[in-house]
C-alpha atoms as a PDB file:
ATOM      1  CA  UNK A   1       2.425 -18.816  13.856  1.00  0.00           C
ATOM      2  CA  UNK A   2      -0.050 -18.086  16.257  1.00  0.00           C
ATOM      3  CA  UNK A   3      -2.173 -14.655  16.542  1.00  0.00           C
ATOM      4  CA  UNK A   4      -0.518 -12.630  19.300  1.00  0.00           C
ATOM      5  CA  UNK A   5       3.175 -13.776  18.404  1.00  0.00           C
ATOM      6  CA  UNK A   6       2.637 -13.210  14.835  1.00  0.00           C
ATOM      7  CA  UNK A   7       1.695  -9.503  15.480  1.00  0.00           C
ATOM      8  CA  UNK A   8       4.709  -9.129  17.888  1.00  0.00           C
ATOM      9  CA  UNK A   9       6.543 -10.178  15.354  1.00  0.00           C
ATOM     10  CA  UNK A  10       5.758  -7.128  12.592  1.00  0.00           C
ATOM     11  CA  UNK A  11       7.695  -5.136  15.794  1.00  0.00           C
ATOM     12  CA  UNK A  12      11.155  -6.935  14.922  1.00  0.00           C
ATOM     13  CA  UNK A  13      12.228  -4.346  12.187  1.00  0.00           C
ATOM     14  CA  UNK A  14      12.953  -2.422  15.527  1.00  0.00           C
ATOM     15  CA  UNK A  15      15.433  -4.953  17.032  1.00  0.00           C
ATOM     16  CA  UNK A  16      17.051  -6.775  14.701  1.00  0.00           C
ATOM     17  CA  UNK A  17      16.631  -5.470  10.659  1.00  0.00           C
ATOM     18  CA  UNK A  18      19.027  -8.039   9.191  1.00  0.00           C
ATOM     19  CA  UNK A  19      17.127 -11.447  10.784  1.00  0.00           C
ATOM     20  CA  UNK A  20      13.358  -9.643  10.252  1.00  0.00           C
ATOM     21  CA  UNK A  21      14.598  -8.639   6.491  1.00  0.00           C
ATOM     22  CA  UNK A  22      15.181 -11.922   5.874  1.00  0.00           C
ATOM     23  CA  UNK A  23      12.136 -13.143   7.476  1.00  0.00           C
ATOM     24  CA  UNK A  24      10.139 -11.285   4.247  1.00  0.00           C
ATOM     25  CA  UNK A  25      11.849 -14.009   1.600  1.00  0.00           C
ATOM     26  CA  UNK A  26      10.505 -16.740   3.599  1.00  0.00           C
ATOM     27  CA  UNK A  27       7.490 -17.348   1.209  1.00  0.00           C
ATOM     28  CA  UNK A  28       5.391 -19.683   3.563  1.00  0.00           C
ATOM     29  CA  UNK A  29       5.157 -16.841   6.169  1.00  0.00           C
ATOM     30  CA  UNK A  30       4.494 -13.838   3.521  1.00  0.00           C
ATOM     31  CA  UNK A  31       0.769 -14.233   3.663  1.00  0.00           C
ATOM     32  CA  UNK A  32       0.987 -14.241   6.875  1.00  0.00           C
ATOM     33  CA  UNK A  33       2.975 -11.314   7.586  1.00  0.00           C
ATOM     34  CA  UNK A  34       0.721  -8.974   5.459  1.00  0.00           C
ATOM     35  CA  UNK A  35      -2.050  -9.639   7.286  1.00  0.00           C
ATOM     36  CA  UNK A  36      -0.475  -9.269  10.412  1.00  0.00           C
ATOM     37  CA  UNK A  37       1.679  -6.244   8.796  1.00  0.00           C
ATOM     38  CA  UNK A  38      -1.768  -4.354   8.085  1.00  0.00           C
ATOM     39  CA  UNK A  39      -3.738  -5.553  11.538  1.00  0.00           C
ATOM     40  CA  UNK A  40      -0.958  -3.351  13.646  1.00  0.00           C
ATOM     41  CA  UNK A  41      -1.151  -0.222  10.879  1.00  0.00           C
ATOM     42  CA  UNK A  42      -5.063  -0.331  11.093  1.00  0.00           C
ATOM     43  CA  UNK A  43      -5.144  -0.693  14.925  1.00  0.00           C
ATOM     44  CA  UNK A  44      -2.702   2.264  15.679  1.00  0.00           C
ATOM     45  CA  UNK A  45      -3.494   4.398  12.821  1.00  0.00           C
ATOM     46  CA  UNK A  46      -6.949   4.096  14.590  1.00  0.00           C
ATOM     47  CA  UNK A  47      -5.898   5.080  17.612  1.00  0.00           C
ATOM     48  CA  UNK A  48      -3.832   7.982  16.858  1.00  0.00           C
ATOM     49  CA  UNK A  49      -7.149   9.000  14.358  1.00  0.00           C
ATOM     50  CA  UNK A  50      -9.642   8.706  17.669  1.00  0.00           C
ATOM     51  CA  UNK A  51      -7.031  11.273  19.376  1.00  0.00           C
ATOM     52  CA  UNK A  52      -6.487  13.666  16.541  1.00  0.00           C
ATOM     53  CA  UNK A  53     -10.213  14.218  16.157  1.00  0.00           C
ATOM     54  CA  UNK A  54     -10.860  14.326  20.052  1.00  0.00           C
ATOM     55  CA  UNK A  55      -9.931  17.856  20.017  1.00  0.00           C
ATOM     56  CA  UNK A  56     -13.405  18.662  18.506  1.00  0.00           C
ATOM     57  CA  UNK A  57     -15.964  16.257  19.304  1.00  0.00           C
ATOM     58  CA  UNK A  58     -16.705  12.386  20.261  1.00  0.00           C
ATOM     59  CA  UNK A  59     -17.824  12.377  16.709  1.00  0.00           C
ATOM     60  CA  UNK A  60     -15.053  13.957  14.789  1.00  0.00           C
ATOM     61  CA  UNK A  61     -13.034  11.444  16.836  1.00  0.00           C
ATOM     62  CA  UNK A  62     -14.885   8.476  15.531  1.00  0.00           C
ATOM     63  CA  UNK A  63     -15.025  10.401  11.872  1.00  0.00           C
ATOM     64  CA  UNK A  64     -10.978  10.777  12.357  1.00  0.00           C
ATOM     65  CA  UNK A  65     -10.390   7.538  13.248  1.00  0.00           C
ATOM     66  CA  UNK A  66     -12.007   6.043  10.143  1.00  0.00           C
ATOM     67  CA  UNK A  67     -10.361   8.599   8.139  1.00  0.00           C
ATOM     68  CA  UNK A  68      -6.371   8.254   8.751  1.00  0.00           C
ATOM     69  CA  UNK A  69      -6.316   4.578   8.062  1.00  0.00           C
ATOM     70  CA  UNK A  70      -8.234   4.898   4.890  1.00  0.00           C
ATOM     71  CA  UNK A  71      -5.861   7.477   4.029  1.00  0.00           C
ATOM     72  CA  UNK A  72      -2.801   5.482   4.437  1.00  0.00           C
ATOM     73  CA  UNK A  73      -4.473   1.912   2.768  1.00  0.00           C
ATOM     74  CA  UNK A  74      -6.526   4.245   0.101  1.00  0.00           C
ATOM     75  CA  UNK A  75      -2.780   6.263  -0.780  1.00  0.00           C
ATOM     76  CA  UNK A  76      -0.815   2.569  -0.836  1.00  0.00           C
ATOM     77  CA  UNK A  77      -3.228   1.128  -2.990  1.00  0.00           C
ATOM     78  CA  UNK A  78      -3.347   3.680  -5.539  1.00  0.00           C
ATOM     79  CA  UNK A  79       0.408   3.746  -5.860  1.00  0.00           C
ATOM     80  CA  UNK A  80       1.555  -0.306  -5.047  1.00  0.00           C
ATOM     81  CA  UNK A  81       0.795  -1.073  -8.715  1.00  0.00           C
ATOM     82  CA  UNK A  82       3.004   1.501 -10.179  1.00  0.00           C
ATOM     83  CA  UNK A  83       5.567   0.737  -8.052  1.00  0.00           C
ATOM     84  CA  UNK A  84       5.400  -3.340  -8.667  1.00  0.00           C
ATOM     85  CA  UNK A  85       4.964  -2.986 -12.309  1.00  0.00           C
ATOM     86  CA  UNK A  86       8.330  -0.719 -12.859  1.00  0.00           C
ATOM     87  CA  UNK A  87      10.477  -2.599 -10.673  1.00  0.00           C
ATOM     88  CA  UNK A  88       9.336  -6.054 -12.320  1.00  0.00           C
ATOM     89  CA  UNK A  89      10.337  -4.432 -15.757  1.00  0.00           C
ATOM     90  CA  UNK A  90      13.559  -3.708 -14.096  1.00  0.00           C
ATOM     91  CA  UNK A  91      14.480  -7.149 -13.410  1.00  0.00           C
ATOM     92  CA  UNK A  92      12.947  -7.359  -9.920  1.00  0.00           C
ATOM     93  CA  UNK A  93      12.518 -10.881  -8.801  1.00  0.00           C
ATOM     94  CA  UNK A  94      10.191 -10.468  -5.525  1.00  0.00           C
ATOM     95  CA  UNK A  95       6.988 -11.417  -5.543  1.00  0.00           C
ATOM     96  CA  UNK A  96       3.860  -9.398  -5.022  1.00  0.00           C
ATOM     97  CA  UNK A  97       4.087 -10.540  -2.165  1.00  0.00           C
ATOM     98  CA  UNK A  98       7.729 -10.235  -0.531  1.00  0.00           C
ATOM     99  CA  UNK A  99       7.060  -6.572  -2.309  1.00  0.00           C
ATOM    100  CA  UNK A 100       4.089  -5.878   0.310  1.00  0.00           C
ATOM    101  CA  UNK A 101       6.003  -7.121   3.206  1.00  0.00           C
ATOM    102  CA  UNK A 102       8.573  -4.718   2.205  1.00  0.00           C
ATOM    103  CA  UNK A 103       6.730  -1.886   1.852  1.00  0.00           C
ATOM    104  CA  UNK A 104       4.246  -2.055   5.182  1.00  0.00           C
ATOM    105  CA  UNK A 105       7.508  -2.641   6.935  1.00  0.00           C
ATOM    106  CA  UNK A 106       7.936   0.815   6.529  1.00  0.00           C
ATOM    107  CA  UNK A 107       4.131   1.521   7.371  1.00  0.00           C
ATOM    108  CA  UNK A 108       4.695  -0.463  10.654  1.00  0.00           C
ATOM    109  CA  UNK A 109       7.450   1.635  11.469  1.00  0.00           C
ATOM    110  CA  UNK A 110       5.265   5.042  10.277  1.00  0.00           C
ATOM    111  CA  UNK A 111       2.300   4.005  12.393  1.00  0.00           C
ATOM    112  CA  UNK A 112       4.475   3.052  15.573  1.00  0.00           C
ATOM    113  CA  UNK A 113       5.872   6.329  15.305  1.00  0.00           C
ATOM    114  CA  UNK A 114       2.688   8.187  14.858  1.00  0.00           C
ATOM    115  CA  UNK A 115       1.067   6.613  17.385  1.00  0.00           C
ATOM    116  CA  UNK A 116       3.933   6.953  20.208  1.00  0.00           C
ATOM    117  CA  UNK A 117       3.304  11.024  19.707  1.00  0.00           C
ATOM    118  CA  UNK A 118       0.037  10.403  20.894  1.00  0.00           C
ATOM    119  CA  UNK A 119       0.718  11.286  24.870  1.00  0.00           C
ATOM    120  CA  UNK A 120       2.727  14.873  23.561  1.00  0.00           C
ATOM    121  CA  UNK A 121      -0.162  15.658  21.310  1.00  0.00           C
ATOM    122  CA  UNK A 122      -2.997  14.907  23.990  1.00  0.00           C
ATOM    123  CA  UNK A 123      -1.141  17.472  26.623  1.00  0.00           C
ATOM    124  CA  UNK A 124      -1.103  20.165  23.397  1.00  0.00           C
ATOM    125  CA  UNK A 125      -4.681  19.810  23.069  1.00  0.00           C
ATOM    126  CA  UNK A 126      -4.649  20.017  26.451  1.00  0.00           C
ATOM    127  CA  UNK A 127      -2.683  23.127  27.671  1.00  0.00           C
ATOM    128  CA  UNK A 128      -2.487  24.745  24.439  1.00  0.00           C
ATOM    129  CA  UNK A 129      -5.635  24.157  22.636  1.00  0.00           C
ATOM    130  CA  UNK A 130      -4.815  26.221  19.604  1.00  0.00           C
ATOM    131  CA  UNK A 131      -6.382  24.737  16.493  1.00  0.00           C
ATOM    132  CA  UNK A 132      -3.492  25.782  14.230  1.00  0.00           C
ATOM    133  CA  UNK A 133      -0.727  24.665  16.070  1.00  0.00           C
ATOM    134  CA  UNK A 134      -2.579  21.423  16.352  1.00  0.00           C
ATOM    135  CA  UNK A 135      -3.267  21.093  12.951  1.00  0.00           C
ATOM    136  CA  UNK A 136       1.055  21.933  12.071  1.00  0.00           C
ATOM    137  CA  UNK A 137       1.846  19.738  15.064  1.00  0.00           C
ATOM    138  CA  UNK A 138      -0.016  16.728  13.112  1.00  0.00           C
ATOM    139  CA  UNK A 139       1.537  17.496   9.552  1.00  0.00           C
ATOM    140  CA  UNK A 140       4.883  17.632  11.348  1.00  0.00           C
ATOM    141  CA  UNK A 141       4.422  14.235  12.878  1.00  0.00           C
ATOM    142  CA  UNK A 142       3.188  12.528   9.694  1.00  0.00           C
ATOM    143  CA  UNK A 143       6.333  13.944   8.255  1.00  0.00           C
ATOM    144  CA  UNK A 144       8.524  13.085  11.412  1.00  0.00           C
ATOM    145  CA  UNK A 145       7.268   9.626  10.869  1.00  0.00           C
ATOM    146  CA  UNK A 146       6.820   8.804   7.044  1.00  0.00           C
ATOM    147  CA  UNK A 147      10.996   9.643   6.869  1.00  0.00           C
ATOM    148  CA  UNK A 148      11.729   7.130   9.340  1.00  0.00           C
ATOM    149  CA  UNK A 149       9.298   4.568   7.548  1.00  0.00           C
ATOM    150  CA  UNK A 150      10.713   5.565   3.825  1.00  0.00           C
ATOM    151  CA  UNK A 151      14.050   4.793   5.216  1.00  0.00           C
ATOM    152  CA  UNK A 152      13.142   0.923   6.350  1.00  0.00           C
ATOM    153  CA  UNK A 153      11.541   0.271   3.162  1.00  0.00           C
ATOM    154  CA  UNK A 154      15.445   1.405   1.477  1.00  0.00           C
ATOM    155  CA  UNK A 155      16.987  -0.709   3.802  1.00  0.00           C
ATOM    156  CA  UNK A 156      14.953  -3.584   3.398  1.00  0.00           C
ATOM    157  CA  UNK A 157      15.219  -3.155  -0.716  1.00  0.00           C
ATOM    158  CA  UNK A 158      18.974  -2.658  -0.248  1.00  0.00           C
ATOM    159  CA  UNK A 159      19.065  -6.289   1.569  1.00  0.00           C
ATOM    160  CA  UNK A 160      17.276  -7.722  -0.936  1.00  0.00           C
ATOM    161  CA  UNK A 161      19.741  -5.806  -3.555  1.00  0.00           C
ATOM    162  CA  UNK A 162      23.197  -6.751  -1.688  1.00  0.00           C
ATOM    163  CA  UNK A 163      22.746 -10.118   0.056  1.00  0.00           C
ATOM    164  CA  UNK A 164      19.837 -11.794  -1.751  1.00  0.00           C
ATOM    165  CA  UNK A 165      20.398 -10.532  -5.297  1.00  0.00           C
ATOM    166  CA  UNK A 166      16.824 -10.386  -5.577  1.00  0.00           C
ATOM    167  CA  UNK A 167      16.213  -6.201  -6.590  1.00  0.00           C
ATOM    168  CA  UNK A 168      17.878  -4.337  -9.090  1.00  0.00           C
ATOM    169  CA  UNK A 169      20.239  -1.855  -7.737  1.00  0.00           C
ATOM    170  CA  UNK A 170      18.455   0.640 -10.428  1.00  0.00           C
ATOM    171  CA  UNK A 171      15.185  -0.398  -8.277  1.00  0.00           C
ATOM    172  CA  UNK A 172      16.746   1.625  -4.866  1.00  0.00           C
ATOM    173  CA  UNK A 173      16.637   5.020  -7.152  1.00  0.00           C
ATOM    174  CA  UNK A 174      13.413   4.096  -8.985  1.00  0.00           C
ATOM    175  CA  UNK A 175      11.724   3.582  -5.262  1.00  0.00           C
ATOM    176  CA  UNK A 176      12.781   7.326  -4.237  1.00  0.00           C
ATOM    177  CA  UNK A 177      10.936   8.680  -7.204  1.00  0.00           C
ATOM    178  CA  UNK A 178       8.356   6.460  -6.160  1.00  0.00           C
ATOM    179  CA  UNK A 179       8.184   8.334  -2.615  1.00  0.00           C
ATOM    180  CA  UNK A 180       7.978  11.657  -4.138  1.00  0.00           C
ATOM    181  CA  UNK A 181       4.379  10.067  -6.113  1.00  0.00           C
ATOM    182  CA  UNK A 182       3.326   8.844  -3.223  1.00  0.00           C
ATOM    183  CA  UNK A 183       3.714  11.932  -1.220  1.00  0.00           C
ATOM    184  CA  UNK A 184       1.630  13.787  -3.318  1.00  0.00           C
ATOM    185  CA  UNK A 185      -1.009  11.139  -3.411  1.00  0.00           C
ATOM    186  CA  UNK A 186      -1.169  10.944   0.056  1.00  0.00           C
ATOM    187  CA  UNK A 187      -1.326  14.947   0.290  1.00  0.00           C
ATOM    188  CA  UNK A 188      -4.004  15.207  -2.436  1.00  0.00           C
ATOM    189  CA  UNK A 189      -5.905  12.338  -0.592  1.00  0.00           C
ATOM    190  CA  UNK A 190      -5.737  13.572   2.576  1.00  0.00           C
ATOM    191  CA  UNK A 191      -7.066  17.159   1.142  1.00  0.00           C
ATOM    192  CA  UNK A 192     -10.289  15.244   0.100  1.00  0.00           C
ATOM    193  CA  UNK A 193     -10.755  13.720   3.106  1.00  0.00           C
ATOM    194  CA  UNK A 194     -10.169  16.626   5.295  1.00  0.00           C
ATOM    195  CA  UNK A 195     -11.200  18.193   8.346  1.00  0.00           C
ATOM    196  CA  UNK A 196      -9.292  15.703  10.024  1.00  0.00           C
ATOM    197  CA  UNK A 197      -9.205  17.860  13.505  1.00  0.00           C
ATOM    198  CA  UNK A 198     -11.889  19.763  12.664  1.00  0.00           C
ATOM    199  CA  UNK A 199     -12.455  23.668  13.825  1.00  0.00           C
ATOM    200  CA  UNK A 200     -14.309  23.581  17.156  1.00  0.00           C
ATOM    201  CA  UNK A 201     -15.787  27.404  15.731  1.00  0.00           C
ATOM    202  CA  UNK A 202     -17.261  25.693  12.647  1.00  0.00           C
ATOM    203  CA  UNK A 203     -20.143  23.066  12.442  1.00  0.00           C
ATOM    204  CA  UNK A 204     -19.453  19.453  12.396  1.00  0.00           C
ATOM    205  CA  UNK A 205     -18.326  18.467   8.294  1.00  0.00           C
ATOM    206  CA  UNK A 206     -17.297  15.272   7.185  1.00  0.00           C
ATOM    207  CA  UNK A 207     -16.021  16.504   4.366  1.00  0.00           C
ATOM    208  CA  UNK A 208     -15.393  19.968   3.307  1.00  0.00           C
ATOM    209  CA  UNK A 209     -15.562  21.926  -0.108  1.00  0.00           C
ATOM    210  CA  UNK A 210     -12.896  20.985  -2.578  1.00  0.00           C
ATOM    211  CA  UNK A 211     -11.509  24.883  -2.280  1.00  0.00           C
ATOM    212  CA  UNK A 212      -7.971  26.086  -1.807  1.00  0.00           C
ATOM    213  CA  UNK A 213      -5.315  23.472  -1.532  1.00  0.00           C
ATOM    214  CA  UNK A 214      -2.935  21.552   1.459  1.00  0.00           C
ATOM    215  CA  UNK A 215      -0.057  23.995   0.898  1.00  0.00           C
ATOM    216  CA  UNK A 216      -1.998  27.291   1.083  1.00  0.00           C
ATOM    217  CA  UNK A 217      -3.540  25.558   3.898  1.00  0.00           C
ATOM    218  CA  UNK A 218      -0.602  25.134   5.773  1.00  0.00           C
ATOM    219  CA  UNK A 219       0.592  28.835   4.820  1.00  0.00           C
ATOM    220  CA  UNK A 220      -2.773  29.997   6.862  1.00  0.00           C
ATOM    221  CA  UNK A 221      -2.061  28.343   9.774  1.00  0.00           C
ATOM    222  CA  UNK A 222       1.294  29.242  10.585  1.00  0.00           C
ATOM    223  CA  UNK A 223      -0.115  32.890   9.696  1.00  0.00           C
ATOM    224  CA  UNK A 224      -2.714  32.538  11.996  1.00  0.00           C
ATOM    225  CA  UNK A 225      -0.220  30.875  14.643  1.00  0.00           C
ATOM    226  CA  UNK A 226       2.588  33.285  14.699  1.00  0.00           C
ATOM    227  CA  UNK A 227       0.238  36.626  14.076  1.00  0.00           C
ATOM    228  CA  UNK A 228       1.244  36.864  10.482  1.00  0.00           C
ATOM    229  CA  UNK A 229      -2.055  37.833   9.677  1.00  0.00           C
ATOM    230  CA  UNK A 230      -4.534  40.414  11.519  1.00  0.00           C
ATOM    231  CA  UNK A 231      -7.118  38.655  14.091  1.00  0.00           C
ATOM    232  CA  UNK A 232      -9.812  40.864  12.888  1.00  0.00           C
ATOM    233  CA  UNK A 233      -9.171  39.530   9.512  1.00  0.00           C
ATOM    234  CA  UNK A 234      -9.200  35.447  10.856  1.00  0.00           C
ATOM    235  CA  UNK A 235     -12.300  36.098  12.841  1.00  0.00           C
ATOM    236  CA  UNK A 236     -14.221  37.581  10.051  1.00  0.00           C
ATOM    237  CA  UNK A 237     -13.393  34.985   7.702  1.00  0.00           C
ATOM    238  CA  UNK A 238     -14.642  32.372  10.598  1.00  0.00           C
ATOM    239  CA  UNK A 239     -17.583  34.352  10.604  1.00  0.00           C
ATOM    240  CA  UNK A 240     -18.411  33.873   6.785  1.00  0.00           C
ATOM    241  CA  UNK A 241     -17.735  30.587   6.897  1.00  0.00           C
ATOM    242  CA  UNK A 242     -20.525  29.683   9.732  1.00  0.00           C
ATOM    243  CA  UNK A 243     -22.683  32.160   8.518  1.00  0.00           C
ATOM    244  CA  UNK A 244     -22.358  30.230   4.688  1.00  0.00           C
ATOM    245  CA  UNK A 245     -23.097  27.395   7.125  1.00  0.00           C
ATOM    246  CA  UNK A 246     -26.027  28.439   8.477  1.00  0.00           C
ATOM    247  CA  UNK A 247     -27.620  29.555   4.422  1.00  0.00           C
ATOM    248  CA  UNK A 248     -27.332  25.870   3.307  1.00  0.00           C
ATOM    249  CA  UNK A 249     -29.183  24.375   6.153  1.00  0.00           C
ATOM    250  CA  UNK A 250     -33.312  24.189   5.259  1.00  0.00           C
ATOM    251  CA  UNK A 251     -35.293  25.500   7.612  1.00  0.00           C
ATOM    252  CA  UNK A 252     -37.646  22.606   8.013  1.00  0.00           C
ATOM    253  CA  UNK A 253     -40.075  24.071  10.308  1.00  0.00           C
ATOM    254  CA  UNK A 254     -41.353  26.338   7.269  1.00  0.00           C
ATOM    255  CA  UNK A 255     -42.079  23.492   5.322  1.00  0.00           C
ATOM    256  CA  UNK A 256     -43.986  21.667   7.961  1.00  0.00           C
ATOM    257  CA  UNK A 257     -46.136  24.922   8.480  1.00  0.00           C
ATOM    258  CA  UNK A 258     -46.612  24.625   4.860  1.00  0.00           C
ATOM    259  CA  UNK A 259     -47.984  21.390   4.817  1.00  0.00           C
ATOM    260  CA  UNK A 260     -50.314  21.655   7.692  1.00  0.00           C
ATOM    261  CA  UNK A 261     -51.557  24.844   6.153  1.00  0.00           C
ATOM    262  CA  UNK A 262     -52.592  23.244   2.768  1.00  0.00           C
ATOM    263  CA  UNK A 263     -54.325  20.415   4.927  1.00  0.00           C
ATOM    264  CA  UNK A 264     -56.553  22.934   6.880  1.00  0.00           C
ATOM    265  CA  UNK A 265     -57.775  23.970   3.647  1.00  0.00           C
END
């Protein structure tokens, strides 16, 4: 299989499920297809990263880009094991990996998704450029776009269940448990590794304090989005937070006066 065809190919769970489900039992091409599976989720999970962080800087787009593809392998690999382990108790008779060309199936379809959104959120930032909505717009399209990838990975397991006699019927139920885990790994995660858009009224962060959590977050900005809250009341906390800022950084031009002071002596 060469290079360009064998990435085309990770696309066919769009056109024809049945012929690309059975595609993932053919065990000479499942090597292969994981490779190729997690080339296309890197490259477009980049891509829609270098947009979502454009809205603050050239370098929070770089930062972003990095950061929503490690969120997405980091959050898989944490919770693939699990996942594996259970349904191999349960009788499961996939291999590790028919199991991983199952479940970036539904990655491929997550980060097609994602990424086709790209255009509508470019003219947001564009006409709108209101951080908060930005910031709901993004959570709405990783939800928007993790359903629609959840759902392939069913299908495929159901396949594998009903014509290949391959997965435990038990396994389909087990898996949507499994979704729930994973959701909150991937929130937690993605909490860590926040500011993902990053406030254009704050200094550049590649990471921020570990305060608060993603739900409260959320809360805030539809508050600050639909007036909930007083603007005086936004603005001031904006405020603190530069000014808090501004305290950590060391002025360094006091210590250099220092220095040349005790040399003079």
């Amino acid at each position: 299989m060469n290079t360009i065809p064998g990435l085309l190919s990770v696309f066919g769970v769009f056109q024809d499920k049945d012929a690309y489900f059975e595609m993932l039992g053919q065990k000479n091409r499942q090597l292969k297809t994981v490779l190729y599976q997690t080339l296309i989720i890197l490259l477009l999970s980049i891509f829609y990263g270098l947009i979502m962080g454009s809205y603050n800087s050239p370098v929070q787009a770089v930062v972003t880009g990095i950061k929503v593809p490690s969120l997405l392998i980091l959050a898989l690999f944490i919770c693939f094991p699990a996942l594996y382990v259970i349904q191999f108790m349960l009788g499961s008779k996939m291999g590790v990996l028919q199991m991983m060309n199952t479940i970036l199936s539904g990655f491929v379809v997550f980060a097609t998704i994602m990424a086709s959104f790209a255009p509508i959120v470019i003219f947001f930032m564009i006409t709108g450029n209101n951080y908060s909505f930005l910031k709901l717009l993004h959570v709405g399209i990783f939800i928007f776009s993790g359903a629609f990838g959840m759902r392939i990975i069913i299908e495929a397991l159901k396949y594998s269940c009903e014509k290949k006699n391959v997965y435990p019927k038990i396994g389909i139920n087990i898996f949507k448990f499994w979704i729930v885990i994973f959701a909150f790994v991937g929130v937690q995660l993605a909490w860590n590794l926040r500011p993902f858009v990053g406030d254009k009224n704050l200094p550049l962060e590649l990471f921020r304090e570990k305060e608060g959590n993603f739900y409260l977050a959320v809360f805030h900005s539809a508050d600050d989005l639909f007036g909930v809250r007083p603007r005086e009341e936004i603005e001031k906390k904006t405020k603190k937070r530069i000014d808090k800022e501004k305290f950590n950084i060391i002025d360094t031009t006091q210590i250099k006066d220092y220095f040349n002071e005790q040399s003079t002596k």
